[in-house]
C-alpha atoms as a PDB file:
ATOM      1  CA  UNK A   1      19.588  83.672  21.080  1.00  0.00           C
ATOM      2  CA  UNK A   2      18.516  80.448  22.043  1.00  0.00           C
ATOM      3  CA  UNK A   3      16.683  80.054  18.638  1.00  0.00           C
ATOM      4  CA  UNK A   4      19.654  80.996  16.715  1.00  0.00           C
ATOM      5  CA  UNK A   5      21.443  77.809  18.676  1.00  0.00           C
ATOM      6  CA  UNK A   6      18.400  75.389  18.233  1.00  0.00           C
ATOM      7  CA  UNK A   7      19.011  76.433  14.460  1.00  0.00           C
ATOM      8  CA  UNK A   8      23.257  75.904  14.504  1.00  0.00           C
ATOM      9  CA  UNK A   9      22.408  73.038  16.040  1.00  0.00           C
ATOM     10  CA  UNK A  10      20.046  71.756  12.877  1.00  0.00           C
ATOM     11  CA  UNK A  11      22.312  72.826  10.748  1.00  0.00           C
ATOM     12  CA  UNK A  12      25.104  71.222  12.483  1.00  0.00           C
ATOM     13  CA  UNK A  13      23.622  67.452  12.049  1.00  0.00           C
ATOM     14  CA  UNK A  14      22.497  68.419   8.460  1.00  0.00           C
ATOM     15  CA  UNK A  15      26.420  68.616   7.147  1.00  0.00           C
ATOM     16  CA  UNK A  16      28.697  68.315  10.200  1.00  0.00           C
ATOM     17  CA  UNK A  17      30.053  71.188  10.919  1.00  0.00           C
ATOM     18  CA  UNK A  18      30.022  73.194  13.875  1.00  0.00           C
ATOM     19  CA  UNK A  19      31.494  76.547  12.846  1.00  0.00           C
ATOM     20  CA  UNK A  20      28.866  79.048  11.564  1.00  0.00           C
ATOM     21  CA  UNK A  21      29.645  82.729  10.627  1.00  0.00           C
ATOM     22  CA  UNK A  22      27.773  84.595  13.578  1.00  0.00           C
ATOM     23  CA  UNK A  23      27.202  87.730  11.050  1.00  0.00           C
ATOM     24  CA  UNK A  24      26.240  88.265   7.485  1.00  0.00           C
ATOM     25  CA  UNK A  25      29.193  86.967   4.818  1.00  0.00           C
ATOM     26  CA  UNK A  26      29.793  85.203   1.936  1.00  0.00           C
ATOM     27  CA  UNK A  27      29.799  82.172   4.459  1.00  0.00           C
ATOM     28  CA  UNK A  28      26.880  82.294   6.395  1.00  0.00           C
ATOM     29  CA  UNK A  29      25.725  82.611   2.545  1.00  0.00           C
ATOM     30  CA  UNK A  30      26.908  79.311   1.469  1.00  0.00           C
ATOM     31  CA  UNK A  31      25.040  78.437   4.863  1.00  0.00           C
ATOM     32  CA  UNK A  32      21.731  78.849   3.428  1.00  0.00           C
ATOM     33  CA  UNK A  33      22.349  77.709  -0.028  1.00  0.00           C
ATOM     34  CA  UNK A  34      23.417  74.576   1.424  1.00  0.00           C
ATOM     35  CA  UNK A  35      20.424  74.264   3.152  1.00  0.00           C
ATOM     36  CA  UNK A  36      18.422  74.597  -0.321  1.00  0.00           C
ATOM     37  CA  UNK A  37      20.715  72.009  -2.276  1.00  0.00           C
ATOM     38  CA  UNK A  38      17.946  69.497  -1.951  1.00  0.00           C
ATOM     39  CA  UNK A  39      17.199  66.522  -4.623  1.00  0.00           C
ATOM     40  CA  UNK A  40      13.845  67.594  -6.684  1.00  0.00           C
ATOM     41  CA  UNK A  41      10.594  66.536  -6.229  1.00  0.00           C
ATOM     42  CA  UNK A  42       9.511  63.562  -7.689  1.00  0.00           C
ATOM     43  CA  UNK A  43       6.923  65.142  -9.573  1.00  0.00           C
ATOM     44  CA  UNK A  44       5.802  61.836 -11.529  1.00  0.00           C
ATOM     45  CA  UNK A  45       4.434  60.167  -8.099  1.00  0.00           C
ATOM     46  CA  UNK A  46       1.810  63.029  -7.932  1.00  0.00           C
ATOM     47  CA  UNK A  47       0.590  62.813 -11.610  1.00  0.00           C
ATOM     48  CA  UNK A  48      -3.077  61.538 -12.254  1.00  0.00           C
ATOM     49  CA  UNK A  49      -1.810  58.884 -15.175  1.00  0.00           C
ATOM     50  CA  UNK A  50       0.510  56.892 -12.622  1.00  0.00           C
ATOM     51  CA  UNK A  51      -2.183  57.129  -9.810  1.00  0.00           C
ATOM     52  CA  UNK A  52      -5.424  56.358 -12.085  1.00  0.00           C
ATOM     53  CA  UNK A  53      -3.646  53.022 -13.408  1.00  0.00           C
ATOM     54  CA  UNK A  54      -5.048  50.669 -11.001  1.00  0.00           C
ATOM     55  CA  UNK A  55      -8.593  52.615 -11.373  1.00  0.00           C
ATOM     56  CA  UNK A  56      -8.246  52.129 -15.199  1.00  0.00           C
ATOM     57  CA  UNK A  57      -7.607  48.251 -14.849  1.00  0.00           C
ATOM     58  CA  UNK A  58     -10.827  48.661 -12.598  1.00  0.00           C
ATOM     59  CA  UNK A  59     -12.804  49.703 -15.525  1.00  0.00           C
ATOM     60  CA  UNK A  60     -11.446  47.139 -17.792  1.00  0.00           C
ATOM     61  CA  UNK A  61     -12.360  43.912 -15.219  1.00  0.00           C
ATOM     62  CA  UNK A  62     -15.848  45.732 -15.559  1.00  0.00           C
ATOM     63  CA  UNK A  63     -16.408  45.106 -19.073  1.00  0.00           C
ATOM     64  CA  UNK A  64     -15.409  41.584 -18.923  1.00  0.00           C
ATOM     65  CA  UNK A  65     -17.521  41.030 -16.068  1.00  0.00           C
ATOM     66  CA  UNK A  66     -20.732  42.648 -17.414  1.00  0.00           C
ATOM     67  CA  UNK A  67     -19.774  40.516 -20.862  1.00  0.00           C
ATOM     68  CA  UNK A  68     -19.662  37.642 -19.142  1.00  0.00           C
ATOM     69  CA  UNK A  69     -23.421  36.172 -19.136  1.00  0.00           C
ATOM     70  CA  UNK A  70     -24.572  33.096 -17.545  1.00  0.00           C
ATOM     71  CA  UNK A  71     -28.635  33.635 -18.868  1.00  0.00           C
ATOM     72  CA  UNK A  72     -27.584  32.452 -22.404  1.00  0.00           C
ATOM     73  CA  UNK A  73     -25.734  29.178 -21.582  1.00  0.00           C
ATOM     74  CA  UNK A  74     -28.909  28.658 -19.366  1.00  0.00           C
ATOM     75  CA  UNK A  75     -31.637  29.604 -22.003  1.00  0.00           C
ATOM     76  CA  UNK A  76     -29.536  26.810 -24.321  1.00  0.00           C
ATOM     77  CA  UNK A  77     -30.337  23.426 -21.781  1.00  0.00           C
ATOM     78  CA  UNK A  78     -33.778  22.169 -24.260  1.00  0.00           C
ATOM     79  CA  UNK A  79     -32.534  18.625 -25.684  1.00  0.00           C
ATOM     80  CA  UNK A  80     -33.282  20.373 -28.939  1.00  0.00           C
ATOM     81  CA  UNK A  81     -30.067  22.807 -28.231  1.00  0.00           C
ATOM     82  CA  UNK A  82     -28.495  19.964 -26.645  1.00  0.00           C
ATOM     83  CA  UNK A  83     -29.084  18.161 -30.034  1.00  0.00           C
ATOM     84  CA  UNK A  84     -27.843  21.171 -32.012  1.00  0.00           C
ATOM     85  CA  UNK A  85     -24.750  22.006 -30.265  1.00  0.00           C
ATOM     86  CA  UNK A  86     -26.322  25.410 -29.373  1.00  0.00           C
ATOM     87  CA  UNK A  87     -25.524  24.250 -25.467  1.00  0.00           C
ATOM     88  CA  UNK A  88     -21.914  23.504 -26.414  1.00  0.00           C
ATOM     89  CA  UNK A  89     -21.465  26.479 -28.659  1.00  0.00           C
ATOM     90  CA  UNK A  90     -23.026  28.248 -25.636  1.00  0.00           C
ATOM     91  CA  UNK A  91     -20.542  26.566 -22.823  1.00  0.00           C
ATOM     92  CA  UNK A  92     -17.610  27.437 -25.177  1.00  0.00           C
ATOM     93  CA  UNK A  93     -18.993  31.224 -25.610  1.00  0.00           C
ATOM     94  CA  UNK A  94     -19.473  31.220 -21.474  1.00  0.00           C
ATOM     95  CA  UNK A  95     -15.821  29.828 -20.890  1.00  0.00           C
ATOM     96  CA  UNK A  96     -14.351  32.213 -23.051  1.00  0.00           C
ATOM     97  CA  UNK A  97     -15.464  35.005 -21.464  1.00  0.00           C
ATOM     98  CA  UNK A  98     -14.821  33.798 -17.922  1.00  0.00           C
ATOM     99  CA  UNK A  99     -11.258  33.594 -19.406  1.00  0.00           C
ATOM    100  CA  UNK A 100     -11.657  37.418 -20.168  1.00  0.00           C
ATOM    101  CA  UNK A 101     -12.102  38.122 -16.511  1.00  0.00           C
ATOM    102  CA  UNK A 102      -9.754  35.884 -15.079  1.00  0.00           C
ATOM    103  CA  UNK A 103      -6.599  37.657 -17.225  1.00  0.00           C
ATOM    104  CA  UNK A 104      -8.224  41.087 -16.337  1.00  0.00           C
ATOM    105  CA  UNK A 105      -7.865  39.925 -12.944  1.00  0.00           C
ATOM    106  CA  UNK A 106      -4.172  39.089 -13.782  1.00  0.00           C
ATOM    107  CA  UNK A 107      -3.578  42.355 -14.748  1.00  0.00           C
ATOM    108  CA  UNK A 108      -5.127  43.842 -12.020  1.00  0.00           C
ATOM    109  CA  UNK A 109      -2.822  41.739  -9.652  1.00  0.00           C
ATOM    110  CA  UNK A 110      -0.271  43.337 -11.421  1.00  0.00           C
ATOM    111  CA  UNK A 111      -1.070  46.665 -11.378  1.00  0.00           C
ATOM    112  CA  UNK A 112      -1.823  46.197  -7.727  1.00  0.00           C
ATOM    113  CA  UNK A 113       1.758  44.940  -6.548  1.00  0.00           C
ATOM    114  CA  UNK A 114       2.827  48.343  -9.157  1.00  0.00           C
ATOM    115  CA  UNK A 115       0.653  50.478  -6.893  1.00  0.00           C
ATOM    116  CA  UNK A 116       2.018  48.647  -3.575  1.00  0.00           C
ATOM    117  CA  UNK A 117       5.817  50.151  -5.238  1.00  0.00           C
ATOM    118  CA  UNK A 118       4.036  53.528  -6.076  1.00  0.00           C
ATOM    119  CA  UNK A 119       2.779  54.032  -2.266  1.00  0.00           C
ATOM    120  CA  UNK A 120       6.247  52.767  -0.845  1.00  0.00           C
ATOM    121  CA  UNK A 121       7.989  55.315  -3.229  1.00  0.00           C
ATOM    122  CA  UNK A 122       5.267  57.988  -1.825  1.00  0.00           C
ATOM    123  CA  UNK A 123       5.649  56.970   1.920  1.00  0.00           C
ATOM    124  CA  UNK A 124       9.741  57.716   1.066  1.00  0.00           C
ATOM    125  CA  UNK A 125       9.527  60.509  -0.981  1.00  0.00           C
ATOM    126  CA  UNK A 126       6.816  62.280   2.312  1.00  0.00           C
ATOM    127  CA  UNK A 127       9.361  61.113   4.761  1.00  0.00           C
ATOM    128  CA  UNK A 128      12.533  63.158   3.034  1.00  0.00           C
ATOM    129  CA  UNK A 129      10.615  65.858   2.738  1.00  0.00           C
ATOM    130  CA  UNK A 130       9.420  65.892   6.606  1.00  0.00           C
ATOM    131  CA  UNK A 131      13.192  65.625   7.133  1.00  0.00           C
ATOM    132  CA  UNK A 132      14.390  68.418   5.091  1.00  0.00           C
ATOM    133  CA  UNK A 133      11.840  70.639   7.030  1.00  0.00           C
ATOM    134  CA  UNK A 134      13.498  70.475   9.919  1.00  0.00           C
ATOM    135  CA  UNK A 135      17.105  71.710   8.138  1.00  0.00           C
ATOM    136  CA  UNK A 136      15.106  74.226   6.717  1.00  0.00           C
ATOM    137  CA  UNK A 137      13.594  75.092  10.133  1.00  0.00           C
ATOM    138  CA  UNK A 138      17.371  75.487  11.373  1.00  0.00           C
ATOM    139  CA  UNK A 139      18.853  77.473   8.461  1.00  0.00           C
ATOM    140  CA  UNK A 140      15.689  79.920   8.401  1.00  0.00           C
ATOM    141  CA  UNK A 141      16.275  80.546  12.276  1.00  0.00           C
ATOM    142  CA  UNK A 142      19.593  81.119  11.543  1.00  0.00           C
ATOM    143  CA  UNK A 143      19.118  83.658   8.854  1.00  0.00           C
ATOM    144  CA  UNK A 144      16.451  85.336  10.893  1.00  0.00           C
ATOM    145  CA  UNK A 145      18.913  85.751  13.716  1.00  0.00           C
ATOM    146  CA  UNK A 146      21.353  86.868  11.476  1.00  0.00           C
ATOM    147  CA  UNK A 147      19.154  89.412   9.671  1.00  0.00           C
ATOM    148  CA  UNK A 148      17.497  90.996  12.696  1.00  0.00           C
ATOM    149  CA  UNK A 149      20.936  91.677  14.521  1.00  0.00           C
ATOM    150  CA  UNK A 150      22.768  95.086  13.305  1.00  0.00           C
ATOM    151  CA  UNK A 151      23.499  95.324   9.826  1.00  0.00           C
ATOM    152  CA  UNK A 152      28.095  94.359   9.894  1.00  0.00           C
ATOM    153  CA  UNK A 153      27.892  93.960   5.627  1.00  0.00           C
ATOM    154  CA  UNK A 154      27.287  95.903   3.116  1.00  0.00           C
ATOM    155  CA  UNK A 155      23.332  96.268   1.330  1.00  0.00           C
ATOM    156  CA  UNK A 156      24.721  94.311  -1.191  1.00  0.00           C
ATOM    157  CA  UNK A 157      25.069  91.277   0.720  1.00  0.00           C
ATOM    158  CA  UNK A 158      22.941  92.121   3.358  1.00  0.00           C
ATOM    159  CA  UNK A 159      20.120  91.966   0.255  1.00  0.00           C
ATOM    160  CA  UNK A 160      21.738  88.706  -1.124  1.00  0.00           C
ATOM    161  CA  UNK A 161      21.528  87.146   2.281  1.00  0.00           C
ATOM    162  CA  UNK A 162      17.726  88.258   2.513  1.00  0.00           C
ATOM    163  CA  UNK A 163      17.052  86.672  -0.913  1.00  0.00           C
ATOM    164  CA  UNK A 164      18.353  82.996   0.174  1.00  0.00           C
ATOM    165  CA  UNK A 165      16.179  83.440   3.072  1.00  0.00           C
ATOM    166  CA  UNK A 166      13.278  84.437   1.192  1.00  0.00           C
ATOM    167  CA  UNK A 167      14.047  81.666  -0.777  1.00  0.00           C
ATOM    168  CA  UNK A 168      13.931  79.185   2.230  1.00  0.00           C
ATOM    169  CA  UNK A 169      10.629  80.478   3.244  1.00  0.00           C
ATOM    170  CA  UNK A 170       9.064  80.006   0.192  1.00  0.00           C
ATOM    171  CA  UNK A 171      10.436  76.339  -0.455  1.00  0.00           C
ATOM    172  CA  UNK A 172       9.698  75.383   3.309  1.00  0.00           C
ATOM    173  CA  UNK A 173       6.057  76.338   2.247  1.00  0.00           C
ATOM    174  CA  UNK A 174       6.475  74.660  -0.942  1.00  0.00           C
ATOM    175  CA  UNK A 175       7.468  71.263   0.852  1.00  0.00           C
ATOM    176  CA  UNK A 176       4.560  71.200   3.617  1.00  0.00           C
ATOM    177  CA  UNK A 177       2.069  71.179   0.766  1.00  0.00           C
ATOM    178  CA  UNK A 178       3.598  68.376  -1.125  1.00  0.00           C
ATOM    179  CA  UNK A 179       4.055  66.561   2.147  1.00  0.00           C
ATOM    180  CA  UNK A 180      -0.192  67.094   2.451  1.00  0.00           C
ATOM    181  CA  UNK A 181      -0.081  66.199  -1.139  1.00  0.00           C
ATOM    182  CA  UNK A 182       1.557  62.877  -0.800  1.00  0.00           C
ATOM    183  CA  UNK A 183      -0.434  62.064   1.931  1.00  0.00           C
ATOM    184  CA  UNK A 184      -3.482  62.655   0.799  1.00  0.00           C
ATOM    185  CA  UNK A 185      -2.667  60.494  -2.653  1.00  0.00           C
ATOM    186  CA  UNK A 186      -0.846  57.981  -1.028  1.00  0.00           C
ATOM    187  CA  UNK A 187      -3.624  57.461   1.186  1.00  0.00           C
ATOM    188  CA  UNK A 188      -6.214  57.586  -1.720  1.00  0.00           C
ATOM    189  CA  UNK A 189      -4.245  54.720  -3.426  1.00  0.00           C
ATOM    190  CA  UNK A 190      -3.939  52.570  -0.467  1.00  0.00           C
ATOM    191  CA  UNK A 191      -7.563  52.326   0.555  1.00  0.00           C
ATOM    192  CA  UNK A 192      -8.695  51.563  -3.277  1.00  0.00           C
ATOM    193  CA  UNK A 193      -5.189  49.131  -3.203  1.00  0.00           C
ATOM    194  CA  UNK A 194      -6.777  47.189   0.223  1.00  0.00           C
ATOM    195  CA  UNK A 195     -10.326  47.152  -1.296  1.00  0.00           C
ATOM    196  CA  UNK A 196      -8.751  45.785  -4.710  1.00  0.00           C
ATOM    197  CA  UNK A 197      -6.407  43.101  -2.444  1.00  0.00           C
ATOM    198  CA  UNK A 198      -9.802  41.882   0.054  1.00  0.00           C
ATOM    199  CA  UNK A 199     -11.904  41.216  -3.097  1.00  0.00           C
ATOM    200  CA  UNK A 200      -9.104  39.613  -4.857  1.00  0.00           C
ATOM    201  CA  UNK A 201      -7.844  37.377  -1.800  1.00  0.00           C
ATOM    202  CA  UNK A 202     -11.705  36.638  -0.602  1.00  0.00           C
ATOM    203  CA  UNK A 203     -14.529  36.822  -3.320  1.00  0.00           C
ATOM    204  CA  UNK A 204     -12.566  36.553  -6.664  1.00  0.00           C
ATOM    205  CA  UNK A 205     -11.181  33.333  -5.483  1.00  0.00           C
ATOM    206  CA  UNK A 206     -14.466  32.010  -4.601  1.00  0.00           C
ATOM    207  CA  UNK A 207     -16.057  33.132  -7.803  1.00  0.00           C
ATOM    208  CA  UNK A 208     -13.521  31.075  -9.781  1.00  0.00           C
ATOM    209  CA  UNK A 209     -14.411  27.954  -7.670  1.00  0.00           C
ATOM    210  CA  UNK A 210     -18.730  28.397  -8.235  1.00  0.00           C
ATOM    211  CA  UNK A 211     -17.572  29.095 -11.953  1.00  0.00           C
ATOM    212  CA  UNK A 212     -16.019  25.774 -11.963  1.00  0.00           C
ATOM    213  CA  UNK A 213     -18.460  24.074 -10.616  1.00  0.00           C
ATOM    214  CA  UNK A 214     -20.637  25.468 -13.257  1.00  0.00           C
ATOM    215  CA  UNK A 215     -18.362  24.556 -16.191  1.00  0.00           C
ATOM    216  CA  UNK A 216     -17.743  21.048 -14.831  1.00  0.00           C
ATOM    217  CA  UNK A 217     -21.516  19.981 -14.262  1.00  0.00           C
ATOM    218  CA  UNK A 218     -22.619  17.072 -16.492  1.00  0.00           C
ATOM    219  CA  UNK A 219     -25.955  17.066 -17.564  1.00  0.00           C
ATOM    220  CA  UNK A 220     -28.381  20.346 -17.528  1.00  0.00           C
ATOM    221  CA  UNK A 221     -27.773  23.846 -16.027  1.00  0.00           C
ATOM    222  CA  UNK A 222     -31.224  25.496 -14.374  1.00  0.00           C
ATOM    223  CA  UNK A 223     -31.459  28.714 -12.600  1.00  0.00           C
ATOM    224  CA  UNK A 224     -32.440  27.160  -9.236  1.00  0.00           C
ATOM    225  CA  UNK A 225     -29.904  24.396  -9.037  1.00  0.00           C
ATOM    226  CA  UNK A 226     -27.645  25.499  -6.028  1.00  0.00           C
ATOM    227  CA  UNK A 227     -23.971  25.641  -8.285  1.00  0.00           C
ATOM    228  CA  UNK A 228     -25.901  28.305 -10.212  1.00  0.00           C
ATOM    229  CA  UNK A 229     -27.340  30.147  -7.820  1.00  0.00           C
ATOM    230  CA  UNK A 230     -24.313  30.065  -6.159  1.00  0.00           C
ATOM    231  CA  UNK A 231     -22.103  31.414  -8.767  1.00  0.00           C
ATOM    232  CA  UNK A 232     -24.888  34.004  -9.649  1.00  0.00           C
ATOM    233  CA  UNK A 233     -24.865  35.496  -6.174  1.00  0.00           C
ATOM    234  CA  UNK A 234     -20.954  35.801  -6.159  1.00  0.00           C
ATOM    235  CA  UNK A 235     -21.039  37.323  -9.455  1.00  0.00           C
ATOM    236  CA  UNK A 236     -23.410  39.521  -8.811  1.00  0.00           C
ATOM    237  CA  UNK A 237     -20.891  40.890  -5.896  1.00  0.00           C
ATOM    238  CA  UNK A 238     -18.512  40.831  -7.965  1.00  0.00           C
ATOM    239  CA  UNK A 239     -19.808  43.156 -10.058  1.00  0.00           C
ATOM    240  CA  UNK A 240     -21.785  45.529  -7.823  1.00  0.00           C
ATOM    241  CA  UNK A 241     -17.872  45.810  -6.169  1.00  0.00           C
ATOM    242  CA  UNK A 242     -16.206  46.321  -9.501  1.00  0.00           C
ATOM    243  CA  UNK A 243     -19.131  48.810 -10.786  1.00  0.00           C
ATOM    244  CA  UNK A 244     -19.382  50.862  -7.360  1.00  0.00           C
ATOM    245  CA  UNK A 245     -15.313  50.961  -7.870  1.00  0.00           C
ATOM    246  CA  UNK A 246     -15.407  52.334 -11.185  1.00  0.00           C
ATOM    247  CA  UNK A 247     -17.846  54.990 -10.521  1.00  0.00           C
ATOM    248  CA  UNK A 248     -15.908  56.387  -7.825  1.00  0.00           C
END
């Protein structure tokens, strides 16, 4: 009996009212279907376009990384390609393509504040469902009380009655799986979302500042002078991150 209260007692926050039919009736049917009237899923949250967007953008920052390629602007320093223009023609090519990865990065900013919506909308949509659980918890102790006292309807409704509570069972069920579901997606995005936001707020900033340095230095580029060096070793990061990312 005292699980049948427990359960009057869910059902009691869930809508308000106190008064439930203590046997089987067209009420204590409305009881359950109540119970059931829930908003649907938001399937869209769960579906592998929205979640693979930020991995996508991923992909794309890759190709302008791996496009972007310092070993030509430095095999251009002779006097004869300073001369030519082949070490301007070079620089231009170079500054181009760092241009490539700095609007990738743009979009992947963007994609990343989309993703920090998507997870919010995730963390929501898992935290309704964890509270329609417990109304469901109360209505299918109700109905179990109801159904395992003796029969005072007819088979008719006694049948109908069963039903809705077979129906409860099966969408409580239902629910705890999509809660795992969100979880486990929401929790997928976030890590790759805090990887995305450390590189962007630590190395990508200071790969923009040895690429700088690179484009602004008079006179001729060598592999050992410490700007280059520099900017190779960040880039190289950069794109061991971005590659490992992709890949994953």
């Amino acid at each position: 009996m005292d699980k049948m209260v427990q359960g009057l007692q869910r059902l009691e926050n869930q809508d308000g009212s106190a008064e439930w039919p203590s046997h089987i009736c067209d009420a204590a049917l409305a009881v359950l279907d109540r119970a059931a009237d829930r908003k649907p899923i938001d399937d869209d949250l769960l579906q592998v376009a929205g979640r693979q967007a930020l991995k996508q953008e991923i992909i794309n920052t890759v190709q302008c990384i791996t496009s972007l390629e310092l070993n030509d602007l430095l095999s251009r320093q002779s006097w004869w390609s300073r001369f030519t223009g082949a070490t301007l023609e070079e620089r231009l090519k170079f500054e181009a393509a760092s241009k490539k990865v700095s609007r990738a990065f743009a979009v992947l900013e963007q994609v990343s504040k989309d993703t920090d919506r998507r997870i919010a909308l995730m963390r929501a949509e898992r935290a309704d469902l964890s509270a329609s659980l417990a109304s469901l918890d109360g209505a299918i102790d109700y109905g179990q009380t109801l159904v395992s006292q003796p029969a005072e309807s007819d088979d008719f409704l006694f049948a109908r009655f069963q039903n809705r509570l077979a129906n409860l069972i099966t969408m409580k069920a239902a629910n705890t799986m999509a809660i795992q579901q969100f979880k486990l997606a929401e929790e997928g995005l976030a890590a790759l979302n805090d990887r995305f936001r450390q590189i962007a707020t630590v190395l990508f900033p200071l790969w923009q500042q040895h690429l700088f340095a690179i484009l602004n230095a008079p006179g001729r580029l060598a592999r050992n002078h410490k700007p280059v060096e520099e900017f190779l070793t960040c880039h190289d990061a950069l794109k061991t991150y971005f590659i490992a990312e992709a890949r994953s």
